[in-house]
Protein backbone atom coordinates (compact mmCIF):
# COMPACT_ATOMS: atom_id res chain seq x y z
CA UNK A 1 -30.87 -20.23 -14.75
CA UNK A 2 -28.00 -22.21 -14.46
CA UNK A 3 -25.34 -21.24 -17.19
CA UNK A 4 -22.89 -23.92 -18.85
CA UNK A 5 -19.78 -23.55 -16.60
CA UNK A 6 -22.26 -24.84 -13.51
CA UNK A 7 -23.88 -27.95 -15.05
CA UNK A 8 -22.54 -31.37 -14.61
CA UNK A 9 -18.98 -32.69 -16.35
CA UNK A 10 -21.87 -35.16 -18.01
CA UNK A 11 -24.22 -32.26 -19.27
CA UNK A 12 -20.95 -30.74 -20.70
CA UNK A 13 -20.19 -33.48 -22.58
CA UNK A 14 -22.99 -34.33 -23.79
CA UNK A 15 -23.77 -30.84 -25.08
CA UNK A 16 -19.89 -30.54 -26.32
CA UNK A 17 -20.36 -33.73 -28.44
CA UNK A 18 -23.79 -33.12 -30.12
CA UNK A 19 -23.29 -29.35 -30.24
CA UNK A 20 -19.82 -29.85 -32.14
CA UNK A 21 -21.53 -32.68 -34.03
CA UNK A 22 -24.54 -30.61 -35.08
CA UNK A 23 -22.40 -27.95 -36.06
CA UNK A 24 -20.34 -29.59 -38.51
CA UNK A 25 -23.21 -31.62 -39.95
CA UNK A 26 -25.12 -28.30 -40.31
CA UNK A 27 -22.40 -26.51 -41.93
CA UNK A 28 -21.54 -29.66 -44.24
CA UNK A 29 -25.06 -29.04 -45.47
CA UNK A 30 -25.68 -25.48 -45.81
CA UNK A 31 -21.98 -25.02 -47.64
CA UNK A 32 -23.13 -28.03 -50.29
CA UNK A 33 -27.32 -26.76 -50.91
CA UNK A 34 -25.08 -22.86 -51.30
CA UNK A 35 -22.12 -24.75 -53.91
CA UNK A 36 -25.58 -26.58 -55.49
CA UNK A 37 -27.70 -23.19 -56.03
CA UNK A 38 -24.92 -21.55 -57.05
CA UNK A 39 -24.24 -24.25 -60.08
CA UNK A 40 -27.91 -24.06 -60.75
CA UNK A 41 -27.97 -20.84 -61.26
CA UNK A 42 -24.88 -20.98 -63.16
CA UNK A 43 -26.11 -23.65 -65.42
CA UNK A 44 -29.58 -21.89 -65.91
CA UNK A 45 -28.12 -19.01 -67.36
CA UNK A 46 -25.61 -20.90 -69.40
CA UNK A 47 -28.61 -22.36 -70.94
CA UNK A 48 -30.47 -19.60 -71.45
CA UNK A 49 -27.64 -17.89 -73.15
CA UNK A 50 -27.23 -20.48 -75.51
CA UNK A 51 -31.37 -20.57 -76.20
CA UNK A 52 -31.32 -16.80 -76.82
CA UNK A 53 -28.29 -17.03 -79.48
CA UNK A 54 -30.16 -19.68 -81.38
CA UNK A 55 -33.22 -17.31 -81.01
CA UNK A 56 -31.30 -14.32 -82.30
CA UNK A 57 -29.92 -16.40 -85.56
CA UNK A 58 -33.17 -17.69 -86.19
CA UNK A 59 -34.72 -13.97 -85.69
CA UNK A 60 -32.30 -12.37 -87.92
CA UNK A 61 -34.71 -12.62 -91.54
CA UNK A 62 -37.76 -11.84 -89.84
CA UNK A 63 -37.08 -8.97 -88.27
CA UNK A 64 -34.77 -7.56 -91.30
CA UNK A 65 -37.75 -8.15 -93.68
CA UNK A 66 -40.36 -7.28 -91.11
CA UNK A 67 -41.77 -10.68 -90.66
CA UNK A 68 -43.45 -10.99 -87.57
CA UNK A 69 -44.88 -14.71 -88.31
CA UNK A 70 -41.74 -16.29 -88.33
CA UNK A 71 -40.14 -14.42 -85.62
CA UNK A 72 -43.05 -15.25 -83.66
CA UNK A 73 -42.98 -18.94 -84.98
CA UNK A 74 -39.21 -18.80 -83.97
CA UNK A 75 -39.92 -17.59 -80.54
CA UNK A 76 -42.49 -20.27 -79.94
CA UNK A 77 -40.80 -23.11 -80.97
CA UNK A 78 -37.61 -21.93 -78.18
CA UNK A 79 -40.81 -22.06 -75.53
CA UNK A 80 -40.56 -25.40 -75.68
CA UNK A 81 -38.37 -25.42 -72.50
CA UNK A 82 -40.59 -25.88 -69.31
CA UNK A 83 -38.56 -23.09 -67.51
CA UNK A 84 -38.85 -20.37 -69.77
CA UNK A 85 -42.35 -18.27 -68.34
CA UNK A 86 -42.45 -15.61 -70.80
CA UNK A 87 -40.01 -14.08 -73.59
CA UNK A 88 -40.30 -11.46 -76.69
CA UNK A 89 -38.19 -10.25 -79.65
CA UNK A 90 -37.60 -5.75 -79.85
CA UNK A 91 -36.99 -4.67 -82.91
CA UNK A 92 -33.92 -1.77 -83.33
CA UNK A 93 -35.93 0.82 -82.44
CA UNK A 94 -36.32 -1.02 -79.16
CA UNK A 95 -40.26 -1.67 -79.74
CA UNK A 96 -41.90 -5.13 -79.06
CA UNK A 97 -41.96 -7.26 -82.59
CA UNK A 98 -43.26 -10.62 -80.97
CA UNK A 99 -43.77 -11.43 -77.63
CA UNK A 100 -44.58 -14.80 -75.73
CA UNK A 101 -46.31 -15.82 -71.91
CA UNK A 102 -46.90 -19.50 -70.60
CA UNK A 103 -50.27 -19.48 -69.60
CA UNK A 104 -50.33 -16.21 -67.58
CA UNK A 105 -47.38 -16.72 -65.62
CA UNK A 106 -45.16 -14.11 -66.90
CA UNK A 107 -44.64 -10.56 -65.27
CA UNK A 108 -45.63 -7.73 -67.03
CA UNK A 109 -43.03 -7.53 -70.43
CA UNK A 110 -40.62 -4.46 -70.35
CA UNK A 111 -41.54 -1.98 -72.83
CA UNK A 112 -37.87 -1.58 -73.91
CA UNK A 113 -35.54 -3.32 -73.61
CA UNK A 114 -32.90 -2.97 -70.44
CA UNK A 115 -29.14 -3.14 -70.51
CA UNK A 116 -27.64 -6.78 -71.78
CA UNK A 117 -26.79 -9.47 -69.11
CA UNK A 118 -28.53 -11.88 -66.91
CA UNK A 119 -29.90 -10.68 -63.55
CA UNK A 120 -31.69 -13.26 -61.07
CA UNK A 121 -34.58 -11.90 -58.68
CA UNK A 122 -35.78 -14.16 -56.14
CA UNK A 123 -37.70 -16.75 -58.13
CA UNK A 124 -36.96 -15.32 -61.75
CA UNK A 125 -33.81 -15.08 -64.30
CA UNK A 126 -34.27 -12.10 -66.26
CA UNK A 127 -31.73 -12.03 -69.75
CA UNK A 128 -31.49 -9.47 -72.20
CA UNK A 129 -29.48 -10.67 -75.66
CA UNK A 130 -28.75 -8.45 -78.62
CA UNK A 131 -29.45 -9.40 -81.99
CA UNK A 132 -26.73 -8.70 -84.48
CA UNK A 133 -27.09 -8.97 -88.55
CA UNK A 134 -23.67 -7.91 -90.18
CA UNK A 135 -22.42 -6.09 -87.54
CA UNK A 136 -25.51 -4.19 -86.64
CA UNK A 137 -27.62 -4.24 -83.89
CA UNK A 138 -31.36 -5.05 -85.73
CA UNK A 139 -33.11 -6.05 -82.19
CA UNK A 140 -32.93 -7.38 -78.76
CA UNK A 141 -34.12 -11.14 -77.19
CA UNK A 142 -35.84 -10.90 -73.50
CA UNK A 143 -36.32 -14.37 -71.78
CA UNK A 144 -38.00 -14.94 -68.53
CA UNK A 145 -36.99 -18.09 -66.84
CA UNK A 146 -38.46 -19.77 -63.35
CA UNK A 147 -36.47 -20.64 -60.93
CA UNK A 148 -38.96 -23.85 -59.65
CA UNK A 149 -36.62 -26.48 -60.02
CA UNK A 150 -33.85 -25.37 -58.26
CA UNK A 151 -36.37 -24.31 -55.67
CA UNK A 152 -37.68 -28.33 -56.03
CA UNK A 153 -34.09 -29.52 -55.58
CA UNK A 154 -33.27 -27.29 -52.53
CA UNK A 155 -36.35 -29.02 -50.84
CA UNK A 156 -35.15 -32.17 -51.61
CA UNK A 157 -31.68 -30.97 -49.98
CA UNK A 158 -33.29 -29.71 -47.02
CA UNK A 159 -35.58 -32.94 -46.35
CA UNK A 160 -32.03 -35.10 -47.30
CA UNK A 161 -30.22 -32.92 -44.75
CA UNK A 162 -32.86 -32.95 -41.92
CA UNK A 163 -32.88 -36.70 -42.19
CA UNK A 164 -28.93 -36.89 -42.02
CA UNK A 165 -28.86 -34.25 -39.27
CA UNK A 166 -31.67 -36.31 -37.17
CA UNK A 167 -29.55 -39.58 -37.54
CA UNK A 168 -26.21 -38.00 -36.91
CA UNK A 169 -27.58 -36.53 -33.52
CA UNK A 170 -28.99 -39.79 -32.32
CA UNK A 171 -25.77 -41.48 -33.37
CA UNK A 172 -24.02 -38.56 -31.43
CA UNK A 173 -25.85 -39.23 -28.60
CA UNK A 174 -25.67 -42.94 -28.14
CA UNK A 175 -21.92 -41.95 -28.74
CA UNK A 176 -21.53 -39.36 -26.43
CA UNK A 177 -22.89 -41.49 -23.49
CA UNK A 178 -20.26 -44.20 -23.96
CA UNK A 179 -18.12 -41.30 -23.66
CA UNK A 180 -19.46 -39.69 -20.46
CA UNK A 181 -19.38 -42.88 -18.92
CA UNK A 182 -16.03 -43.54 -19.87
CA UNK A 183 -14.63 -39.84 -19.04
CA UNK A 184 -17.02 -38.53 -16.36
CA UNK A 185 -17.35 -41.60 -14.11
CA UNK A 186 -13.49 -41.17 -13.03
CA UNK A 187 -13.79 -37.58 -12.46
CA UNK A 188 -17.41 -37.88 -10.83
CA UNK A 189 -15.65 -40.86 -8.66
CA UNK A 190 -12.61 -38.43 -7.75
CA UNK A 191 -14.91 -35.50 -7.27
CA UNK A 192 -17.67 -37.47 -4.85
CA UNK A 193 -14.31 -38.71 -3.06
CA UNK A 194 -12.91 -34.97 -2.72
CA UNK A 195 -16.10 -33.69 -1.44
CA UNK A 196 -16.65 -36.88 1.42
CA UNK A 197 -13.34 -36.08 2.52
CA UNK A 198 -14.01 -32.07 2.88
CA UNK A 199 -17.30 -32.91 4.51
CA UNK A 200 -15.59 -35.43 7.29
CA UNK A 201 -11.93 -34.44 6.84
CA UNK A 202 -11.12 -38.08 6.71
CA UNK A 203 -7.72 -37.94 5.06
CA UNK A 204 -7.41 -41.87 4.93
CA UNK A 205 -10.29 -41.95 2.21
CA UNK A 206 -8.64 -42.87 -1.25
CA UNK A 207 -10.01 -42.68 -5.25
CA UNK A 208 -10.87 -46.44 -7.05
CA UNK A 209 -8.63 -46.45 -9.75
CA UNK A 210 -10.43 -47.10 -13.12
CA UNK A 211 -7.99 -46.89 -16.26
CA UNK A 212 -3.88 -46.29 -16.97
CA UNK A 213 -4.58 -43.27 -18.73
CA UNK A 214 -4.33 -39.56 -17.61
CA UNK A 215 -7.57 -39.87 -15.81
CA UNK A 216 -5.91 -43.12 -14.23
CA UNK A 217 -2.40 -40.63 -13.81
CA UNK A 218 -4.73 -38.16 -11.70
CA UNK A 219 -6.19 -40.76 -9.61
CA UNK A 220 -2.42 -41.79 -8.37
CA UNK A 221 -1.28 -38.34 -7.98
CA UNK A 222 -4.82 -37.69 -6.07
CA UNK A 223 -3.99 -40.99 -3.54
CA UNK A 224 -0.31 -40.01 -3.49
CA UNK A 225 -1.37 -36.51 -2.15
CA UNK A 226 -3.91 -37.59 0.34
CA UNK A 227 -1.46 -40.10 1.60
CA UNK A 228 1.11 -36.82 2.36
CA UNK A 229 -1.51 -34.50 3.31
CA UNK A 230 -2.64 -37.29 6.00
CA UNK A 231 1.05 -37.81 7.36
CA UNK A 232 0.81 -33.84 7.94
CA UNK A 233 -2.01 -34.24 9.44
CA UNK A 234 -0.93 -36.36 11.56
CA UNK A 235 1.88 -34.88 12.54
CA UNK A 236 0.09 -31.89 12.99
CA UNK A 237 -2.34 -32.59 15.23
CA UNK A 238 1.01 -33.97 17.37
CA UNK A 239 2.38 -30.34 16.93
CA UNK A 240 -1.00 -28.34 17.87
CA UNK A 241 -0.94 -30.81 20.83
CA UNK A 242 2.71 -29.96 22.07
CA UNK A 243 1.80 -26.02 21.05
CA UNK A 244 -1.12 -26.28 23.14
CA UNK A 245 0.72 -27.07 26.27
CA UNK A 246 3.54 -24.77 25.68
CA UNK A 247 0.69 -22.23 25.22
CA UNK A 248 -0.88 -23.27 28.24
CA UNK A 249 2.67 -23.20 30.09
CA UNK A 250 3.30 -19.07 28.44
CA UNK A 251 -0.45 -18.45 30.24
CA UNK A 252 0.45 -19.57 33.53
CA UNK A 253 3.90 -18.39 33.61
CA UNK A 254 2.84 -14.79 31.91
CA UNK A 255 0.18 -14.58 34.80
CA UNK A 256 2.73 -15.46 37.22
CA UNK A 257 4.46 -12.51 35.66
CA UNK A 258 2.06 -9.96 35.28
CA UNK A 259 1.06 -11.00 39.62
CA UNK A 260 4.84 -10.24 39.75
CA UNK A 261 4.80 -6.96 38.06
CA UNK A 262 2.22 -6.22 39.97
CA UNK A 263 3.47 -6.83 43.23
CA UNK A 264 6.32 -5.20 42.09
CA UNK A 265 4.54 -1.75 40.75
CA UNK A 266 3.10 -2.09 44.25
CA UNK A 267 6.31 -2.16 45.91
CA UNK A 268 8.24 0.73 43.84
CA UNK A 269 4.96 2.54 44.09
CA UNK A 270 5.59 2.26 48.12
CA UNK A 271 9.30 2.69 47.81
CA UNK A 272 8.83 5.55 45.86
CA UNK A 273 6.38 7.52 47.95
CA UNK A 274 9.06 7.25 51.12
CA UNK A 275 11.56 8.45 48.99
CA UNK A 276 10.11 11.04 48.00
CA UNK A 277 8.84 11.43 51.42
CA UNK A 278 11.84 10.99 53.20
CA UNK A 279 13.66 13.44 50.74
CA UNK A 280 11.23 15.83 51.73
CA UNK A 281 12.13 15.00 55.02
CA UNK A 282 15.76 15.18 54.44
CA UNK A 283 15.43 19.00 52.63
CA UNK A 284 13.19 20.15 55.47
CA UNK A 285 15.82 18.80 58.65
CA UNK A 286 18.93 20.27 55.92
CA UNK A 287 16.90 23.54 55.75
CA UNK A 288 16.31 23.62 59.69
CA UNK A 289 19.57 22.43 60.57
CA UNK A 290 21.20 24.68 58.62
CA UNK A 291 18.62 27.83 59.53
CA UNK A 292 19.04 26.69 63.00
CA UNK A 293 22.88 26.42 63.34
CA UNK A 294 23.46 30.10 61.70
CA UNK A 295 22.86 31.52 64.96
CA UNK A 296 25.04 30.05 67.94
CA UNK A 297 27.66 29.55 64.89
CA UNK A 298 27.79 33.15 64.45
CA UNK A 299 28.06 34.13 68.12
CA UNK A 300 31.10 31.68 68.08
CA UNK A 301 32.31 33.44 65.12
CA UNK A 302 31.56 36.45 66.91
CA UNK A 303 33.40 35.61 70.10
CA UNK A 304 35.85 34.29 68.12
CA UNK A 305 36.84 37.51 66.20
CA UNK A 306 36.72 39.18 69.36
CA UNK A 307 38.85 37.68 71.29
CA UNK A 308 41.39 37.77 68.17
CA UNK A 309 40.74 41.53 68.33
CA UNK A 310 41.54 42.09 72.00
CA UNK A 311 44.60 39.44 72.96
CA UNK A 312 46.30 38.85 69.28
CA UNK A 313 49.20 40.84 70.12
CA UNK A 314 49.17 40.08 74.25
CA UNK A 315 49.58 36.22 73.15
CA UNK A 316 52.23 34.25 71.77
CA UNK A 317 52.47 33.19 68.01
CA UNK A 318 51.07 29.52 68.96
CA UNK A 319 48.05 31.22 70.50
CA UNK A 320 47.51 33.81 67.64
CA UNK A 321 47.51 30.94 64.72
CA UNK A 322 45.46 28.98 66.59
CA UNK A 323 43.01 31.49 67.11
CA UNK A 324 43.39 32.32 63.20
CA UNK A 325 42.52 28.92 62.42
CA UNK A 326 38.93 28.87 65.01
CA UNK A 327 38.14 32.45 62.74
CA UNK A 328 39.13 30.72 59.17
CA UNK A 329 36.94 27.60 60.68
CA UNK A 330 33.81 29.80 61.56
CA UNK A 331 33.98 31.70 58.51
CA UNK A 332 34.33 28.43 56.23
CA UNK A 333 31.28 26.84 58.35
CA UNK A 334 29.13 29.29 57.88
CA UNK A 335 30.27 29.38 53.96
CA UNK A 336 28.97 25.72 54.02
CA UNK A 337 25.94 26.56 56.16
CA UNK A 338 25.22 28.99 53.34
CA UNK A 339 25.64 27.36 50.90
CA UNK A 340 23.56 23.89 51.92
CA UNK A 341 20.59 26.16 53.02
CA UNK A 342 20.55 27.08 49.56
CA UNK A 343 20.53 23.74 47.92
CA UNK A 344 17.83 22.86 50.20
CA UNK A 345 15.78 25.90 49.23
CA UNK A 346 15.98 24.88 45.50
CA UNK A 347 13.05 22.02 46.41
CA UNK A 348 11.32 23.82 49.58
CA UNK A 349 11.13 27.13 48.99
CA UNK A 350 10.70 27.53 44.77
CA UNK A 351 7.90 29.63 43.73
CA UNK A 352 5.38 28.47 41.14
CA UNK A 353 6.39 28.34 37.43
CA UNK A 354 5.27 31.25 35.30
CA UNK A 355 6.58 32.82 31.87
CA UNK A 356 10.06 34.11 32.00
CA UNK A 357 11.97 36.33 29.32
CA UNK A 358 15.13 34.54 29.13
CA UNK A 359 16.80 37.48 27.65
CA UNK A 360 15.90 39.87 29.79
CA UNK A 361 16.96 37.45 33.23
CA UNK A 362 20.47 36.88 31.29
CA UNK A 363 20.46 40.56 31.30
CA UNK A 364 20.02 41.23 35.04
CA UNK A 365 22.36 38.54 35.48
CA UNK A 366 25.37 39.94 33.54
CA UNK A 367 24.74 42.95 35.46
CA UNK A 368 25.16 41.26 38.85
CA UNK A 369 28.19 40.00 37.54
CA UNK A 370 29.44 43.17 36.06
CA UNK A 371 32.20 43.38 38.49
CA UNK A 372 33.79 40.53 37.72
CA UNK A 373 33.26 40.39 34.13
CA UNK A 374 35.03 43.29 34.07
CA UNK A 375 37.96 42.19 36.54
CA UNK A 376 38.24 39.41 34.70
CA UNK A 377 38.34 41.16 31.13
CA UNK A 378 35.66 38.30 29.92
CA UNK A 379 33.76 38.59 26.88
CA UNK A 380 30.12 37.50 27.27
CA UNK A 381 28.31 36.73 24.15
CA UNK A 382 24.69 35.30 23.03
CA UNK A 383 21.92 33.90 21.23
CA UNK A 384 18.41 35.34 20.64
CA UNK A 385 17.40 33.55 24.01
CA UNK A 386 13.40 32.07 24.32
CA UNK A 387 10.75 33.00 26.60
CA UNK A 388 10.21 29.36 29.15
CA UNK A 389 7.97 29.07 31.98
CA UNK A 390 9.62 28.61 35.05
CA UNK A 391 11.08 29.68 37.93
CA UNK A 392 12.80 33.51 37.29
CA UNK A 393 14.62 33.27 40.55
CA UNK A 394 16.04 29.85 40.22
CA UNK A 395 16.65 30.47 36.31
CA UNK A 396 19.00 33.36 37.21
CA UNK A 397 20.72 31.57 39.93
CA UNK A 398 21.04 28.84 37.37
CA UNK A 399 22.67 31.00 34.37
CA UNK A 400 24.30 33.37 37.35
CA UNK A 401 26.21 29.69 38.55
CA UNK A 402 27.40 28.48 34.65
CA UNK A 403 29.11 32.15 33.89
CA UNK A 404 30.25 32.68 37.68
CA UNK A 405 31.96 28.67 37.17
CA UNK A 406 33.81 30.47 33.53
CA UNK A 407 34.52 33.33 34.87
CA UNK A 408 36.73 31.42 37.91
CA UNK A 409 37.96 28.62 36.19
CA UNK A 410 39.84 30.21 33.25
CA UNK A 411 43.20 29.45 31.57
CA UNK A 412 45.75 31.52 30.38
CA UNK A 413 43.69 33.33 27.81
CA UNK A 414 40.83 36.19 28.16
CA UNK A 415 37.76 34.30 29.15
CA UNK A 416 35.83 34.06 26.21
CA UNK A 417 31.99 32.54 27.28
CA UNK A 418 28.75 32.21 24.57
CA UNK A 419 25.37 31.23 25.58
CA UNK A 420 23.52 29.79 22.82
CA UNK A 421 20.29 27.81 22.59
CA UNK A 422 18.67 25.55 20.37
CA UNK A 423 14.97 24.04 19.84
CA UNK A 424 15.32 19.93 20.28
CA UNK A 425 11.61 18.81 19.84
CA UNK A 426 10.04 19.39 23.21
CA UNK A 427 12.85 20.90 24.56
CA UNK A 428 14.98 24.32 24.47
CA UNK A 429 18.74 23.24 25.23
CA UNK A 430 20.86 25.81 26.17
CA UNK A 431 24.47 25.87 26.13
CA UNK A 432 26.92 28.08 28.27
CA UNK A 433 30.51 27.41 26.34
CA UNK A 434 33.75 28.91 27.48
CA UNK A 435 37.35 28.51 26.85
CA UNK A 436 38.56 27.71 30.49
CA UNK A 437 40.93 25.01 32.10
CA UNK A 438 38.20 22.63 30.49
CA UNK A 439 37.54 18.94 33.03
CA UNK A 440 38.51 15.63 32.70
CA UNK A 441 36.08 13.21 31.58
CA UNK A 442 35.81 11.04 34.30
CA UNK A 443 35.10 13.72 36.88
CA UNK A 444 31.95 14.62 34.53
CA UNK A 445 29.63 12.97 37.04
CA UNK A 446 31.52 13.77 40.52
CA UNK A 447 31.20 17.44 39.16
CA UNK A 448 27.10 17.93 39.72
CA UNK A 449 27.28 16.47 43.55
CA UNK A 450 27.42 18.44 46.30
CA UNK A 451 30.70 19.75 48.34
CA UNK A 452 32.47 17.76 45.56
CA UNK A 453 35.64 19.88 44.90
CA UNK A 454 38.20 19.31 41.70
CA UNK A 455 40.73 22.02 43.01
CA UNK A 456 42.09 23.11 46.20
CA UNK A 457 40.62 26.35 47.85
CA UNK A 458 44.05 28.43 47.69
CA UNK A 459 43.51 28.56 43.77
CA UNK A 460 40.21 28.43 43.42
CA UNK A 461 37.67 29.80 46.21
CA UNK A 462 34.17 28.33 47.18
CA UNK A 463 31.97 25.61 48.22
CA UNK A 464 31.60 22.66 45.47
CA UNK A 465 27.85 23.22 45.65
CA UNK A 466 27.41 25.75 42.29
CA UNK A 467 27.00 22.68 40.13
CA UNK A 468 24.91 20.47 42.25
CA UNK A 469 22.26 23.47 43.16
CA UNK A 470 22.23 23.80 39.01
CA UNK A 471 21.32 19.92 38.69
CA UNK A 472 18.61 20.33 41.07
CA UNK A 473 17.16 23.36 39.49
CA UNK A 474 17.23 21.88 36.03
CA UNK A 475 15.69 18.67 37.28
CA UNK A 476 13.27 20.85 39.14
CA UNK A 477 12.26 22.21 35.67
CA UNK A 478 11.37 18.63 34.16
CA UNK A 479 14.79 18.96 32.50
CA UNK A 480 18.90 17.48 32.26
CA UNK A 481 22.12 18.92 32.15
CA UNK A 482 25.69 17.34 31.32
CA UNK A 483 28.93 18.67 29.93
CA UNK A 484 30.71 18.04 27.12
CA UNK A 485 34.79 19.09 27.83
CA UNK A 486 38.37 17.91 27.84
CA UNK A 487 41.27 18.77 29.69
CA UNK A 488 42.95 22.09 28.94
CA UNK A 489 40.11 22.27 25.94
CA UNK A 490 36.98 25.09 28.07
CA UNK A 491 33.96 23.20 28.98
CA UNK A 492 30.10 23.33 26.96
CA UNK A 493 27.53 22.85 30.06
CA UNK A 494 24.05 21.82 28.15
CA UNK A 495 20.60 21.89 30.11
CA UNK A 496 17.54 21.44 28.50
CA UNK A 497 14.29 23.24 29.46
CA UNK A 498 10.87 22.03 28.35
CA UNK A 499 8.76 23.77 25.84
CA UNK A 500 5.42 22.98 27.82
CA UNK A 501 6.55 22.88 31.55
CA UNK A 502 6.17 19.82 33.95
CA UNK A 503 2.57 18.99 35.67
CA UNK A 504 4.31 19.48 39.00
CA UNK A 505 6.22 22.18 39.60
């Protein structure tokens, strides 16, 4: 069932007008048959009042001298008015004297009389009036009255008011369809116009203007807007156009990309597999080469020393220092020899990563430095160090390297070194501080490669390889280092471990 906001602007219209019509006529009615009933009614008992004074003055003899004749004589006389059914006269001891009924139409007569007033049933007016002689109360008038007329003139009302209703709706009608045609044919016009141009998106459609009113107002602002929304369109459908081919251009040049990346992936993908090969490579020939040459340098070394031993005082002094520099020569080559067959072993010869007690490695460490600690007067101090997985040999070279660099490089002070550590996310970073000679910063990244040397070898003794075999362990263990220093300020060397190790070890 279709409920009144979904029927047509017509149907609405017509049920507005002879709904709102109806209404008021209907109300008109029922507010003047309620004002007339209640004057009626009002004027009934006004009357009846008045008859039951008369009744009581007229009374007052008979029932003082107990004549029921005239009372009765009285009462019939007042019958004499069509609406009064039934009526009768109690003396003071509240007992019916006389009593009167129209031809049976009367209720049943109280036996006393009730409390003074006028009361109105549905079809009835029932009064009770005292009767007063000097002052005293000798008796009480009851009238019955029907109610027939005003029920006679309420018809009349009702037949009056269905005839004005009936001819006030027509008249509504015949109105109200002037109206619609008026009202609704402009909107129905505009709607049927909105709806043609949803259905075939024809923006050029535009509404017949029918009056100069507001409906008239809508139609121009309805044409005004069609006219912009079709200049949109049009320009648009230009833009979509122009879109479209720069779309189309993205496409082919993001394809050309993506074959480019992929050629590319390709091509690091190659590049990096003989990197890594040839870095392999490169550690295995380093390892070899530096395996291999240990041997005939050390008989040179050998033959070296030996002939220093046996003709160092049957020479002269050019001979002796320059067989002093051929011993410092062997001796610093096989230093170097040394020291690159370890930084070659950090990649080829590693063993697989398992769970290391960092605290107890730091310990073994601190006692393979105890010698110099203690030479040195240093002061080693440290956190509550994790457990990692990794490599236990390569971790103790690593931590052996960062206090072996504080020890050496100190300043003027007792060295003073702290290894703490610190959870970062994934990572444990460890720091080894000190209070040293400190670096400059723009030797932080000549520092980690190899043979690189900051100081001469008269102050400071070794091989400039420490740092550069610590790099390549961290790196090893999926993690970075870097330093954090200044000149003359000790030096913080950070590494970082992971928490879950690397898939390749």
């Amino acid at each position: 069932m279709r409920t009144f906001r979904d029927l047509p602007i017509k149907r609405k219209l017509t049920v507005v007008i002879l709904g709102t019509t109806t209404a008021s006529l209907l109300l008109a009615c029922l507010a003047f048959v309620a004002y007339d009933r209640l004057t009626f009614r009002q004027s009934l008992a006004e009357k009846m009042v008045a008859l039951a004074d008369v009744i009581a003055v007229n009374s007052t003899a008979a029932l003082a001298f107990d004549v029921p004749e005239d009372a009765e004589q009285t009462l019939h006389a007042a019958s004499a008015n069509a609406s009064i059914l039934a009526g009768c006269l109690y003396d003071a001891q509240g007992e019916i004297f006389v009593d009167y009924e129209r031809d049976g139409k009367g209720k049943m007569l109280p036996p006393h009389p009730a409390a003074d007033g006028v009361k109105f049933t549905h079809d009835r007016l029932i009064l009770f009036r005292p009767v007063i002689h000097k002052g005293n109360r000798v008796g009480t008038i009851y009238i019955e009255a029907g109610l027939e007329e005003m029920m006679a003139r309420l018809r009349s009302y009702a037949a009056i008011s269905a005839l004005v209703l009936a001819g006030s709706f027509f008249l509504a009608f015949v109105l109200s369809s002037l109206q619609r045609r008026i009202i609704s044919e402009p909107i129905l016009s505009l709607a049927d116009t909105a709806q043609q141009i949803s259905e075939k998106q024809d923006f050029s459609l535009r509404v017949r203007k029918q009056s100069e009113d507001e409906l008239g107002i809508l139609s121009d602002s309805f044409n005004r807007m069609l006219s912009a929304i079709e200049d949109r369109d049009s320009a648009l459908t230009e833009t979509n156009q122009e879109l479209r081919q720069q779309i189309d251009a993205r496409a082919e040049a993001e394809r050309q990309l993506k074959l480019l990346n992929e050629q590319l992936e390709h091509r690091v993908t190659e590049r990096t597999r003989e990197l890594q090969r040839s870095n392999e490579e490169l550690e295995q020939f380093a390892y070899v080469a530096s395996h291999d040459l240990q041997e005939p340098l050390r008989m040179v070394g050998s033959y070296v020393q030996l002939l220093e031993r046996r003709y160092k005082d049957k020479l002269d002094a050019d001979a002796n220092e320059f067989i002093g520099f051929a011993v410092n020569g062997a001796k610093r080559m096989q230093s170097l020899i040394q020291a690159l067959l370890s930084f070659s072993r950090v990649g080829t010869r590693g063993i697989n990563f398992q769970p290391t007690d960092c605290a107890e490695l730091l310990q073994r460490v601190l006692g393979d430095l105890k010698l110099g600690i203690k030479e040195a007067q240093a002061t080693v101090t440290y956190d509550e160090l994790p457990k990692v997985t990794g490599d236990a040999v390569q971790l103790s070279q690593l931590f052996q390297n960062m206090i072996g660099n504080a020890i050496k490089f100190r300043g003027e002070e007792l060295p003073r070194i702290h290894i703490g550590v610190e959870r970062k996310e994934d990572d444990w970073e460890f720091c080894v501080r000190d209070n040293g000679i400190g670096i400059d910063p723009q030797y932080f990244e000549r520092i980690f490669i190899i043979f690189q040397r900051l100081h001469n070898r008269e102050k400071y003794a070794g091989t400039g390889i420490g740092l550069a075999v610590c790099k390549k362990i961290v790196q090893r263990h999926g993690g970075r280092i870097w330093v954090e220093s200044g000149e003359g300020t000790g030096a913080a060397f950070h590494f970082t471990i992971p928490v879950k190790p690397p898939v390749r070890a």
